[in-house]
N, C-alpha and C. Protein backbone atom coordinates (compact mmCIF):
# COMPACT_ATOMS: atom_id res chain seq x y z
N UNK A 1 -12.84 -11.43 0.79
CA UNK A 1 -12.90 -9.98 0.85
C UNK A 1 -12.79 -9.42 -0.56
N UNK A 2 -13.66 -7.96 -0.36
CA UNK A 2 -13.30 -7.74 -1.95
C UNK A 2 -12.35 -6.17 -1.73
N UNK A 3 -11.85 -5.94 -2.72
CA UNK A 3 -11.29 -4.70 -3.24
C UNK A 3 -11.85 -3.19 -3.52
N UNK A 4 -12.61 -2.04 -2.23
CA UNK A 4 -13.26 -1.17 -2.25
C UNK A 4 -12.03 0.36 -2.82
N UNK A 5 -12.45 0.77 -3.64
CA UNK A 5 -12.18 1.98 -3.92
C UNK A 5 -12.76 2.81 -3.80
N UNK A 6 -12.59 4.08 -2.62
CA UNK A 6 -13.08 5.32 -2.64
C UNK A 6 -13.08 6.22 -3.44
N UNK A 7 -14.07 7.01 -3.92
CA UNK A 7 -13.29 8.15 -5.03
C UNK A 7 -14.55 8.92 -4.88
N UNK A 8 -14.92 10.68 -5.58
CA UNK A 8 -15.24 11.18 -6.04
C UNK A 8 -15.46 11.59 -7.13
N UNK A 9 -17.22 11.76 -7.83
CA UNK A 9 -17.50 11.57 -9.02
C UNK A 9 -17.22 13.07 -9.42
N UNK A 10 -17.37 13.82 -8.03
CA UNK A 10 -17.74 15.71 -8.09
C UNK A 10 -16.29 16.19 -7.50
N UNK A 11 -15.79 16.73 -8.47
CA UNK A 11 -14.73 17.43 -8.00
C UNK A 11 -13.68 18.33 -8.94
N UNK A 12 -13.35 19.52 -8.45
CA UNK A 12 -13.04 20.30 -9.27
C UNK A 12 -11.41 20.23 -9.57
N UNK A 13 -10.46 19.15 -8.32
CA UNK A 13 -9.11 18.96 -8.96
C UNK A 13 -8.74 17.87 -9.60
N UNK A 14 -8.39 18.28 -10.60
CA UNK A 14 -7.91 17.50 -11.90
C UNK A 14 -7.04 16.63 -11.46
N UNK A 15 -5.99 16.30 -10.77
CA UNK A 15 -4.95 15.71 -9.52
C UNK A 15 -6.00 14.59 -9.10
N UNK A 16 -6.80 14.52 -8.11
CA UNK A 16 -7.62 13.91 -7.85
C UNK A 16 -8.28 12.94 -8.91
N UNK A 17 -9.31 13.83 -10.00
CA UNK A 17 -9.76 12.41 -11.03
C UNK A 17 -8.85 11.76 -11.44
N UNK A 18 -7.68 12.67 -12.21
CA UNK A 18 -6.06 11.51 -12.66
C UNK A 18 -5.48 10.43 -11.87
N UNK A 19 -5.69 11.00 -10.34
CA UNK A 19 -5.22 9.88 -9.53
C UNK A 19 -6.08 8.53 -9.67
N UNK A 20 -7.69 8.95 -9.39
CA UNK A 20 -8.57 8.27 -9.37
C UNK A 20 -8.87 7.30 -11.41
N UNK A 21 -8.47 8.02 -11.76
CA UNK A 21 -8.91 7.10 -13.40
C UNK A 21 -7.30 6.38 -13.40
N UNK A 22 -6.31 6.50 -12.54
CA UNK A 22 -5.37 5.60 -12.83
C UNK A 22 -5.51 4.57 -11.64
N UNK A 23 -6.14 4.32 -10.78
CA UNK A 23 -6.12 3.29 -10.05
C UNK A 23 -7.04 2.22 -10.91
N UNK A 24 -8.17 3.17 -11.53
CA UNK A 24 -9.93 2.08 -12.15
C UNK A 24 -8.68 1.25 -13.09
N UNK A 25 -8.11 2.20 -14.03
CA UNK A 25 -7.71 1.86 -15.30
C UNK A 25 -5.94 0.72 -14.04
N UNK A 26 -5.77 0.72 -14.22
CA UNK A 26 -4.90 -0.41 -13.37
C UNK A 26 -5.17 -1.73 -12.93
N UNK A 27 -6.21 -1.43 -12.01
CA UNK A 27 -7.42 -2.46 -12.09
C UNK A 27 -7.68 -3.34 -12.75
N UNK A 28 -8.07 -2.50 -13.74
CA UNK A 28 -9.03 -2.73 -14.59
C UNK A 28 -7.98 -4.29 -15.70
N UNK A 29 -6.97 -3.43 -15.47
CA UNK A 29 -6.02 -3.99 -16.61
C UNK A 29 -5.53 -5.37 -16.23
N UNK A 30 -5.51 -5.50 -14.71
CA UNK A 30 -5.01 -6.83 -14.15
C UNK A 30 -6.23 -7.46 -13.40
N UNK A 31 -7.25 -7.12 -14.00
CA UNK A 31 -8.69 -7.90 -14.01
C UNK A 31 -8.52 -8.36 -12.39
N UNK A 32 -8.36 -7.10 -11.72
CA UNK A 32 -8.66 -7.02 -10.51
C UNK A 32 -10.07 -6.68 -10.06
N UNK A 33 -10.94 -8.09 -9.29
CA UNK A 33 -12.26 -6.72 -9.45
C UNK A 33 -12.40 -6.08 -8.25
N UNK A 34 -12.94 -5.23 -8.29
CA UNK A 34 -12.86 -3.82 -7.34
C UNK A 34 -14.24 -3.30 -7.18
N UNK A 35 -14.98 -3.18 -6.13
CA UNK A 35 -16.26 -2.11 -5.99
C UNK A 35 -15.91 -0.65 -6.18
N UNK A 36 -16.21 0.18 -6.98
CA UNK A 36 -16.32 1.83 -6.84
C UNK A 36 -16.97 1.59 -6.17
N UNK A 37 -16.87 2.80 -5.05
CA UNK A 37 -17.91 3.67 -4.15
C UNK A 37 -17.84 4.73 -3.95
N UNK A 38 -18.91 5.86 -4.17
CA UNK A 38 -18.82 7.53 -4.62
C UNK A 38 -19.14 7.88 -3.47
N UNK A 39 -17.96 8.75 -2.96
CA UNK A 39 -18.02 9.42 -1.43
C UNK A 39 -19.44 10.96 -1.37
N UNK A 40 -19.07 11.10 -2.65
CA UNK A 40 -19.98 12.61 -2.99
C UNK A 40 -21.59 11.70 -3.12
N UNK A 41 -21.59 10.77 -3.18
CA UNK A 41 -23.38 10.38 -3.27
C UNK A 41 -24.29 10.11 -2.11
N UNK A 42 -22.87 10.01 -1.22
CA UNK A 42 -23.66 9.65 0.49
C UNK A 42 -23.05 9.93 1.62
N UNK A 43 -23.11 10.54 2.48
CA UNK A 43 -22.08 11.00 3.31
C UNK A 43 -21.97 10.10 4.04
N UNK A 44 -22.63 8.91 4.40
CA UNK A 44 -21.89 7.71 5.44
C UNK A 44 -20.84 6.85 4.56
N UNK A 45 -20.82 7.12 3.33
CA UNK A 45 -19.54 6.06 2.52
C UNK A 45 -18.53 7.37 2.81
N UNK A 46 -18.47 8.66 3.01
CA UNK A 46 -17.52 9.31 3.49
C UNK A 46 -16.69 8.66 4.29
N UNK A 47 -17.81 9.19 5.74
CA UNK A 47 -17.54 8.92 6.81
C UNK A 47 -16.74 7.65 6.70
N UNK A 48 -17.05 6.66 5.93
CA UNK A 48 -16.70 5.18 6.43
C UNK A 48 -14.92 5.12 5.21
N UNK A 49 -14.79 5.70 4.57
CA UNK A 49 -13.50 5.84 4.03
C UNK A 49 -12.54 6.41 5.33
N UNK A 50 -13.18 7.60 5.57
CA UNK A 50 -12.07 8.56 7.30
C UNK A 50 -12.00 7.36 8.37
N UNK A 51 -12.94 6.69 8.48
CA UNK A 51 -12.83 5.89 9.58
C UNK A 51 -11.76 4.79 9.01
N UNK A 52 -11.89 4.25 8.00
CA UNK A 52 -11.49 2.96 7.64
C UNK A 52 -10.11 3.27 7.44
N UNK A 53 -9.28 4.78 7.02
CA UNK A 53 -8.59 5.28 6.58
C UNK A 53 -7.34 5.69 7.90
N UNK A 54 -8.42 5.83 9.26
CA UNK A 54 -8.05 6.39 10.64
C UNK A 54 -7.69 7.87 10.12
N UNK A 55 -8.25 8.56 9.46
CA UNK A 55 -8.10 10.16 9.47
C UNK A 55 -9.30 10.86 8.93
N UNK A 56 -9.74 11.83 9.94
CA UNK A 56 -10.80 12.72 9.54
C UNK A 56 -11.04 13.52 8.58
N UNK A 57 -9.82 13.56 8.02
CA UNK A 57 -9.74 14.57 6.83
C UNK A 57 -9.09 13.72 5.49
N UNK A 58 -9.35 12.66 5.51
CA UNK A 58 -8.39 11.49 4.24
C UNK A 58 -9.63 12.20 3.09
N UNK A 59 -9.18 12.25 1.64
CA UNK A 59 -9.91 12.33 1.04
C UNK A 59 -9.24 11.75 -0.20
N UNK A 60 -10.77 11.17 -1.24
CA UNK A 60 -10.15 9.97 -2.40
C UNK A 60 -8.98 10.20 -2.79
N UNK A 61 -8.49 9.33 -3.85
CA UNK A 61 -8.52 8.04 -3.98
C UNK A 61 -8.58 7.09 -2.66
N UNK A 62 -9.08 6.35 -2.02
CA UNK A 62 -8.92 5.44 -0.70
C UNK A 62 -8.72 4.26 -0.80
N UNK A 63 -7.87 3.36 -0.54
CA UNK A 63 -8.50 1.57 -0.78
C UNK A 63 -8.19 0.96 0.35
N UNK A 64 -9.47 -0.28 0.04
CA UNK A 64 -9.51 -1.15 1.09
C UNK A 64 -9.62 -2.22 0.12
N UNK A 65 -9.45 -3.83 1.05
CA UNK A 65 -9.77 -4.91 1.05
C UNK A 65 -10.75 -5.32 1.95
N UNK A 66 -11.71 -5.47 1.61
CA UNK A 66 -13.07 -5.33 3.14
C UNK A 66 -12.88 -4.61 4.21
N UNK A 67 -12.64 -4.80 5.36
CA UNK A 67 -12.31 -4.30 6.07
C UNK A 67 -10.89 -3.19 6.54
N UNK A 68 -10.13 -4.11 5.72
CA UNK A 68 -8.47 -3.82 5.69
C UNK A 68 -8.54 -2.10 5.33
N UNK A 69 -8.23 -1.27 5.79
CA UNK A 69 -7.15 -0.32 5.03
C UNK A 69 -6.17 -0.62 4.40
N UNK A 70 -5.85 -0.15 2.87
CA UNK A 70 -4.66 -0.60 2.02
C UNK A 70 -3.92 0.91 2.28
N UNK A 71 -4.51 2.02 1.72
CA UNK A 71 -3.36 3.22 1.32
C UNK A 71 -4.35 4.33 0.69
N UNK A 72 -3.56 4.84 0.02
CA UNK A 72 -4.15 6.14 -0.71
C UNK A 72 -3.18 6.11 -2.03
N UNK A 73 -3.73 6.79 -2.79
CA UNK A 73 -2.99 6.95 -4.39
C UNK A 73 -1.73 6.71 -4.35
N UNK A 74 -1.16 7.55 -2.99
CA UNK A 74 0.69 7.43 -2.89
C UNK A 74 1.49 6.40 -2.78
N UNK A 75 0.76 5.39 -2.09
CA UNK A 75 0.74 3.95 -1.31
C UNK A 75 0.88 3.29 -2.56
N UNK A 76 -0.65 3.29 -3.33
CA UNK A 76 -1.20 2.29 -4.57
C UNK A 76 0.06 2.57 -5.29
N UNK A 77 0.22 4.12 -5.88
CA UNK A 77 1.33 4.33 -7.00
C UNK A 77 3.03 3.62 -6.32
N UNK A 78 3.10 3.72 -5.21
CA UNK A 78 4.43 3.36 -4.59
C UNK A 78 4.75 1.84 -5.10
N UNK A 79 3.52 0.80 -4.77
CA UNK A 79 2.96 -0.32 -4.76
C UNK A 79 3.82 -0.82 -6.26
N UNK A 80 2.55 -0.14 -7.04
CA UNK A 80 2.91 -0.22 -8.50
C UNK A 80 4.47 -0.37 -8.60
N UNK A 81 5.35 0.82 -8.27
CA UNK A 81 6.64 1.05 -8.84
C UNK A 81 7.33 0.17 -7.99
N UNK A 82 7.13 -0.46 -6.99
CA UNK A 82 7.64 -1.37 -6.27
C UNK A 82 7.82 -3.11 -6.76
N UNK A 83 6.31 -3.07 -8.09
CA UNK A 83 6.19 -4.67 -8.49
C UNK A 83 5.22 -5.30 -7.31
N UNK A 84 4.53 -4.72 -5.99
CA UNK A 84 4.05 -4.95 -4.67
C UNK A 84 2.52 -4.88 -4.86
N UNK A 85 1.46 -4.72 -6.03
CA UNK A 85 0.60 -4.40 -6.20
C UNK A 85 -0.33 -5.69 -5.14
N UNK A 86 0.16 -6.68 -5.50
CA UNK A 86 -0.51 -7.69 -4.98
C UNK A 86 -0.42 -7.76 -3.29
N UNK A 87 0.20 -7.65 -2.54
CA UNK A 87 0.92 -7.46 -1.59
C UNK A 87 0.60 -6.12 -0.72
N UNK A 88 0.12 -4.95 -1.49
CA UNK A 88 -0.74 -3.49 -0.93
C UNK A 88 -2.22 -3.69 -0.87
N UNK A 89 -2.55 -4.59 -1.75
CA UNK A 89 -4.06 -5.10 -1.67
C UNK A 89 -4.53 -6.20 -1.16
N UNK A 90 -3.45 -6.70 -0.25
CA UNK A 90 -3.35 -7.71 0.30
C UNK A 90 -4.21 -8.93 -0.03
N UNK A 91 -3.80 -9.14 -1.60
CA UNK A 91 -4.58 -10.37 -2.23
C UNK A 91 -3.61 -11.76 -2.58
């Protein structure tokens, strides 16, 4: 399985990209690899974050492990401060 991140490329709260450029950059850092996928470029990768997420109204940051639901920014950041990163991404 791989490591899907939801996010938005279009968006006007600043909260949101910060959340979203600290998950890439996290990632990034523990050479985790991860698919981006831009909810604003297609509305069935929406849809499929709410579903995968179980809420109609979830919106980015999102992660999964293939199929898995992991969390949302609060989860990931909790994760982090926990030392649990590995363990929320269930890798």
């Amino acid at each position: 399985m791989s490591i899907t991140v939801f996010f938005s490329s279009v968006s006007s709260n600043t909260l949101m990209k910060k959340n979203q450029n600290r998950i890439f950059s996290i990632l990034d850092s523990k050479k985790i690899p991860y698919k981006a996928v831009d909810i604003s470029q297609n509305p069935a990768d929406k849809d499929l974050m709410r579903q995968r997420a179980m809420d109609p109204t979830a919106l980015p940051p999102q992660i999964c492990n293939g199929d898995i639901y992991c969390g949302d920014f609060t989860a990931f950041d909790n994760a982090i401060e926990m030392e649990q990163l590995e363990a929320f991404l269930k890798i």
